[in-house]
C-alpha atoms as a PDB file:
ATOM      1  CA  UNK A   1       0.000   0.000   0.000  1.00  0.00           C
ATOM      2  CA  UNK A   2       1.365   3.464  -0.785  1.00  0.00           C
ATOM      3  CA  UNK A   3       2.384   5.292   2.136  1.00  0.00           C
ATOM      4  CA  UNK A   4       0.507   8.926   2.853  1.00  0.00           C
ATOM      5  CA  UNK A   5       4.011  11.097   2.400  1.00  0.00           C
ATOM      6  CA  UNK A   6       3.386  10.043  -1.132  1.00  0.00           C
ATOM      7  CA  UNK A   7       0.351  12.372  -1.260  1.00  0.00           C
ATOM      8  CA  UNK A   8       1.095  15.430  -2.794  1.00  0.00           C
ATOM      9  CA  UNK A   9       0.544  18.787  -0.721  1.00  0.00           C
ATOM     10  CA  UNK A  10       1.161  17.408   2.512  1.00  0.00           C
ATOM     11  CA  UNK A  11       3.556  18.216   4.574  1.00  0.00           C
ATOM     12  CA  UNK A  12       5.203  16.679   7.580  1.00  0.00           C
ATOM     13  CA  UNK A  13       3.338  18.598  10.159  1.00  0.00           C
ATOM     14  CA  UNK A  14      -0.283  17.176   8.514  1.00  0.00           C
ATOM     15  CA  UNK A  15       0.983  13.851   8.398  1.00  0.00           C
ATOM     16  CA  UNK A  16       2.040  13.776  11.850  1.00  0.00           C
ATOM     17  CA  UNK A  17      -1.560  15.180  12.973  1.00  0.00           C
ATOM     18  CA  UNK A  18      -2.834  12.567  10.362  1.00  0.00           C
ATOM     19  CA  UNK A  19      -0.966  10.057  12.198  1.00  0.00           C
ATOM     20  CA  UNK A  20      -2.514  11.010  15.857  1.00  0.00           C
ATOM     21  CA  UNK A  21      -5.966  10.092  14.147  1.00  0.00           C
ATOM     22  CA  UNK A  22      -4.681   6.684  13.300  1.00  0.00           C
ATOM     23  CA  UNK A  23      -4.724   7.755   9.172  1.00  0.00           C
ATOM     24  CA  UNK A  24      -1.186   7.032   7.783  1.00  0.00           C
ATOM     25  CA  UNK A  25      -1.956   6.185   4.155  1.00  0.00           C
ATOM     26  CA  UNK A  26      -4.414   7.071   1.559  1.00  0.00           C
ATOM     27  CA  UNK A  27      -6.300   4.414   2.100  1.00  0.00           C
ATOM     28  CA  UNK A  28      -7.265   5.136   5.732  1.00  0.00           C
ATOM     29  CA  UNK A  29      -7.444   8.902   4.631  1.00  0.00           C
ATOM     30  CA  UNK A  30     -10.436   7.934   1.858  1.00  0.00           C
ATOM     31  CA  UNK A  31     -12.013   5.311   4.972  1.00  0.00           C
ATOM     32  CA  UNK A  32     -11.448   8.361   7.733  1.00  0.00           C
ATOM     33  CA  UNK A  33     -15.157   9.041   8.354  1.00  0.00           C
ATOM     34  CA  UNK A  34     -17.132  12.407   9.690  1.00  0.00           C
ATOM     35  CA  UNK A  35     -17.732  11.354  13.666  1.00  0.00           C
ATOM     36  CA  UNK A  36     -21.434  13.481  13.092  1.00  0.00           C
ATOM     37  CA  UNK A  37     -22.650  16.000  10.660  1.00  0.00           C
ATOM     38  CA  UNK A  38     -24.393  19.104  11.951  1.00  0.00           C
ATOM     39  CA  UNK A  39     -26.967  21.115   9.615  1.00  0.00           C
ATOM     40  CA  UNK A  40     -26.113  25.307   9.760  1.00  0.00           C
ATOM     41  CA  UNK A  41     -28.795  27.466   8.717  1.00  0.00           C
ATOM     42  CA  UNK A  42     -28.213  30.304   6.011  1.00  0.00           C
ATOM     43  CA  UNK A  43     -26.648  33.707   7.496  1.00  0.00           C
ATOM     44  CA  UNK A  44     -29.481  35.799   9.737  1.00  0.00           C
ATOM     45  CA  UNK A  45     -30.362  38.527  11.639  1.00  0.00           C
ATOM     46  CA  UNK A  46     -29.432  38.478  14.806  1.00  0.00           C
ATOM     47  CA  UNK A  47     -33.247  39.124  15.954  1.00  0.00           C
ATOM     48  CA  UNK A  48     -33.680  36.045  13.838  1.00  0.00           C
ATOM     49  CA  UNK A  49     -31.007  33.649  15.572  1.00  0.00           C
ATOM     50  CA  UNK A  50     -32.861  30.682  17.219  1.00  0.00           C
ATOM     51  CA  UNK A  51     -31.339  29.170  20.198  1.00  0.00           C
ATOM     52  CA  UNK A  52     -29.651  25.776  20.309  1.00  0.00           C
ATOM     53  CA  UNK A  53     -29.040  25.919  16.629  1.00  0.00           C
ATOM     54  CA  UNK A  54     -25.400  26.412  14.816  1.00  0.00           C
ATOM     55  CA  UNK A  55     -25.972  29.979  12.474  1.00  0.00           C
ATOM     56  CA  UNK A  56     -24.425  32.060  10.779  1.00  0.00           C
ATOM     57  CA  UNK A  57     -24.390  36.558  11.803  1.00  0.00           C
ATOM     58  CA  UNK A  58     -22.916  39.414  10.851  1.00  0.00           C
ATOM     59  CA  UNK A  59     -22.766  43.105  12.773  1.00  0.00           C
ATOM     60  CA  UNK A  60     -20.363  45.572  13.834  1.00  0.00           C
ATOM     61  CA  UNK A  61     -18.688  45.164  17.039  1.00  0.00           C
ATOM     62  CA  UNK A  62     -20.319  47.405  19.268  1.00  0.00           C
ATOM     63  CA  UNK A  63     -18.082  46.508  22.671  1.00  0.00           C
ATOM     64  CA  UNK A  64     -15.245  44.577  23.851  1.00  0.00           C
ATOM     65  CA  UNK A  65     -13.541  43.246  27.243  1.00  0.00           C
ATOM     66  CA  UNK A  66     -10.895  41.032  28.496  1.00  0.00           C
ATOM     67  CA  UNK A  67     -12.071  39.429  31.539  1.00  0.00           C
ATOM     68  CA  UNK A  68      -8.789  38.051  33.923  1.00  0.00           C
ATOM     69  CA  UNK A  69      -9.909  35.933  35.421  1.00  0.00           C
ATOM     70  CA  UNK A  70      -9.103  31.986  36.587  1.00  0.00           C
ATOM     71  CA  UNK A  71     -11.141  31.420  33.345  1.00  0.00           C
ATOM     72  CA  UNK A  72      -9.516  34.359  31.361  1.00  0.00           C
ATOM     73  CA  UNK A  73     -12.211  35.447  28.338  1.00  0.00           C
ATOM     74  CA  UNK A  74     -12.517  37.738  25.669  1.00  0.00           C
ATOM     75  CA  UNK A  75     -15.719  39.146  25.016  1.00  0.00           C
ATOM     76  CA  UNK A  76     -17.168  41.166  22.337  1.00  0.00           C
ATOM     77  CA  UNK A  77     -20.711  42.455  21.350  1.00  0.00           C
ATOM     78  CA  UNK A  78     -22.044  42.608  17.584  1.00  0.00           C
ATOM     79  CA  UNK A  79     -24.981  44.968  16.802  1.00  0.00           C
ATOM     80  CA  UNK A  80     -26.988  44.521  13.452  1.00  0.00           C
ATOM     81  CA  UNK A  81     -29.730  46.738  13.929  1.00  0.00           C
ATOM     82  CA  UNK A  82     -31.865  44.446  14.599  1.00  0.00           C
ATOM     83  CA  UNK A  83     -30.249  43.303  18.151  1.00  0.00           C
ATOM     84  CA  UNK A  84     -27.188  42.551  19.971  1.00  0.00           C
ATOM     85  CA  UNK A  85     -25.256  39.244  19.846  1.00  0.00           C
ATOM     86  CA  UNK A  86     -22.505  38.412  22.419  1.00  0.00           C
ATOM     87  CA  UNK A  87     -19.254  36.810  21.809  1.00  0.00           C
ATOM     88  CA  UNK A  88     -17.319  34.677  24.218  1.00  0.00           C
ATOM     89  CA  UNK A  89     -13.960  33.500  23.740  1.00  0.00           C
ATOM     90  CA  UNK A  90     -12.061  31.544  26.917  1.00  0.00           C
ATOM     91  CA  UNK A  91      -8.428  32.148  26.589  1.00  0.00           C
ATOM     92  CA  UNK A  92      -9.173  34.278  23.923  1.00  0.00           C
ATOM     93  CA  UNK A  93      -6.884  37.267  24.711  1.00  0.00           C
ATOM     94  CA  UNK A  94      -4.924  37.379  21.415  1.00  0.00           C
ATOM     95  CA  UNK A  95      -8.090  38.675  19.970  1.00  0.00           C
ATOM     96  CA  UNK A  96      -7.640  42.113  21.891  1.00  0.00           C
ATOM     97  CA  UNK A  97      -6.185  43.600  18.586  1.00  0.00           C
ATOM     98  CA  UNK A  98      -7.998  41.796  16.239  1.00  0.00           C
ATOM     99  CA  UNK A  99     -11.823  41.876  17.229  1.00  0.00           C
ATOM    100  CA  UNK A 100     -12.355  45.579  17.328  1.00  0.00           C
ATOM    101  CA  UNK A 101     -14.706  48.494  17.926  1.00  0.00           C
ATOM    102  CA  UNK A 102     -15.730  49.541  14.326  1.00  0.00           C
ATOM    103  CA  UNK A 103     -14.896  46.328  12.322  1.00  0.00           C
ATOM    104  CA  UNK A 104     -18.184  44.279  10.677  1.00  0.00           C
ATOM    105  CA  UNK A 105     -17.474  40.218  11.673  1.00  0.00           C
ATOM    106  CA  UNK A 106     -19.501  37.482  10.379  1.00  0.00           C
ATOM    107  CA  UNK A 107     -19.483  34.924  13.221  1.00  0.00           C
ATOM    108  CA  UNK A 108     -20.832  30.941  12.806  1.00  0.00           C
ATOM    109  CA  UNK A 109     -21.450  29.236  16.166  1.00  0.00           C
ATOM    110  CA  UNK A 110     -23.933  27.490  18.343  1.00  0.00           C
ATOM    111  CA  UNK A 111     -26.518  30.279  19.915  1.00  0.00           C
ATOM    112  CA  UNK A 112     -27.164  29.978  23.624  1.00  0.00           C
ATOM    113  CA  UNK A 113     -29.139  32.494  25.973  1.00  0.00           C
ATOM    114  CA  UNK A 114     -27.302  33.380  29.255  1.00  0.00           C
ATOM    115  CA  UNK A 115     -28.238  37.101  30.017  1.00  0.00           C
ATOM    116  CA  UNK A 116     -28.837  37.757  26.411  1.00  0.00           C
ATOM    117  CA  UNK A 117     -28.201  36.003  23.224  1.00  0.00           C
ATOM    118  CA  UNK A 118     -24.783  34.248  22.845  1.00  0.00           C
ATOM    119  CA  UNK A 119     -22.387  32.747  21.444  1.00  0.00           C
ATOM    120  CA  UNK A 120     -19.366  30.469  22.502  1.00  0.00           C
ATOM    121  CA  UNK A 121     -15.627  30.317  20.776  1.00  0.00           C
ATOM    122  CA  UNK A 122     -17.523  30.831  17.532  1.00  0.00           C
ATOM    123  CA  UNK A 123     -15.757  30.994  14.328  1.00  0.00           C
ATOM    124  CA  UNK A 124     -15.204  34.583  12.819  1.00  0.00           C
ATOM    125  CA  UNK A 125     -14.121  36.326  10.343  1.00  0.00           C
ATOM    126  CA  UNK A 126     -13.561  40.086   9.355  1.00  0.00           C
ATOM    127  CA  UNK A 127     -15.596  41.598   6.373  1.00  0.00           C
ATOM    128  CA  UNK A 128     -16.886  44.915   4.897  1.00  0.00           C
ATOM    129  CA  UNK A 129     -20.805  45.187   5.551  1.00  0.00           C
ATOM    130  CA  UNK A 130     -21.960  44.509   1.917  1.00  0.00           C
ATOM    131  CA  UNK A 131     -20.073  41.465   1.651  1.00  0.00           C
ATOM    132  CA  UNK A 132     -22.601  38.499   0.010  1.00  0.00           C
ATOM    133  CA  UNK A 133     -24.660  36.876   2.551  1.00  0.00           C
ATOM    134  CA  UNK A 134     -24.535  32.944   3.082  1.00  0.00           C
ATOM    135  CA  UNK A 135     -28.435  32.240   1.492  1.00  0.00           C
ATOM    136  CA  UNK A 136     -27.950  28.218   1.908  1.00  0.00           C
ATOM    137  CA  UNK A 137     -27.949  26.082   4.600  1.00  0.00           C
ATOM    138  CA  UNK A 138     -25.181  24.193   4.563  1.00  0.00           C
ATOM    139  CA  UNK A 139     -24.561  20.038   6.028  1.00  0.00           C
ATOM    140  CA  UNK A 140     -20.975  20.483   7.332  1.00  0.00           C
ATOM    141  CA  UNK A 141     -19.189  16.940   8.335  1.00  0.00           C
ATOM    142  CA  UNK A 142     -17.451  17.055  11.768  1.00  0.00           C
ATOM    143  CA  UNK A 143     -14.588  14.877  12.238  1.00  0.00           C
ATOM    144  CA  UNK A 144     -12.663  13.556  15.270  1.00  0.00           C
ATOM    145  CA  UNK A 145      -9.884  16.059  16.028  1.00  0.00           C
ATOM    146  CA  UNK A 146      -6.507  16.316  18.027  1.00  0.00           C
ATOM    147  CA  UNK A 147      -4.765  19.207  19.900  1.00  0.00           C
ATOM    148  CA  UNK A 148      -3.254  19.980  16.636  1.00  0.00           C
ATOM    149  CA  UNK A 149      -5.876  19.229  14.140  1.00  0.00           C
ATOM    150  CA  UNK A 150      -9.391  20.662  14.237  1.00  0.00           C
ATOM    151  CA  UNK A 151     -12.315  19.177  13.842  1.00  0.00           C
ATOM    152  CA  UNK A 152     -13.187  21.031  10.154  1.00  0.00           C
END
């Protein structure tokens, strides 16, 4: 059987997460299968966001913090005009530069309500406020993951 360095665009960092996950050759890689699949709704407003459900939002952030504490945090606050969204991030205080009053975010995460609609160590990413919206939902495979290697 070939061995996986013989697959082109991998280096030896990948291979070595490959290899915590018990995948060392392209065959393993092609039987390496999602652990669950979760279903994401198109982007919305955040008036719109439904709790318990992974989504998709955009606004401008409205607020920051840095909370020190024994659970240090990072959070921010998005407005859309049509509510407020808040951001959480534990151990997130790299994001003190990068998450800032002014810039638009689109965030994807799991909504929860705990004083106010929320979300956990979503993804995000930085764009200009007539960037295309998502319009589809979306079936996104989840696969096991290491330290090193995420779950995407």
């Amino acid at each position: 059987m070939t061995a996986a360095t013989e697959l082109t665009g991998l280096g030896a960092a990948r291979l070595e997460q490959l290899a915590e996950l018990g995948v060392r050759t392209p065959g393993e890689l092609l039987e390496y299968f999602p652990r669950d699949y979760a279903q994401e709704s198109p982007e919305r407003e955040i008036s719109a966001l439904r709790v318990g459900e992974i989504q998709l939002a955009r606004g401008e952030v409205v607020a920051v913090d840095f909370v020190q504490s024994t659970r240090p945090r990072f959070v921010a606050t998005i407005s859309d005009g049509t509510g407020k969204l808040n951001l959480t991030f534990f151990n997130g205080g790299y994001l003190r530069g990068k998450i800032v009053p002014g810039k638009i975010i689109r965030v994807r995460g799991k909504l929860q309500f705990f004083g106010g609609p929320q979300m956990v160590n979503p993804k995000w990413e930085i764009i200009v406020m007539d960037a295309p919206k998502f319009t589809e939902s979306v079936h996104r495979a989840i696969y096991p993951a290491t330290g090193s290697l995420p779950s995407g």
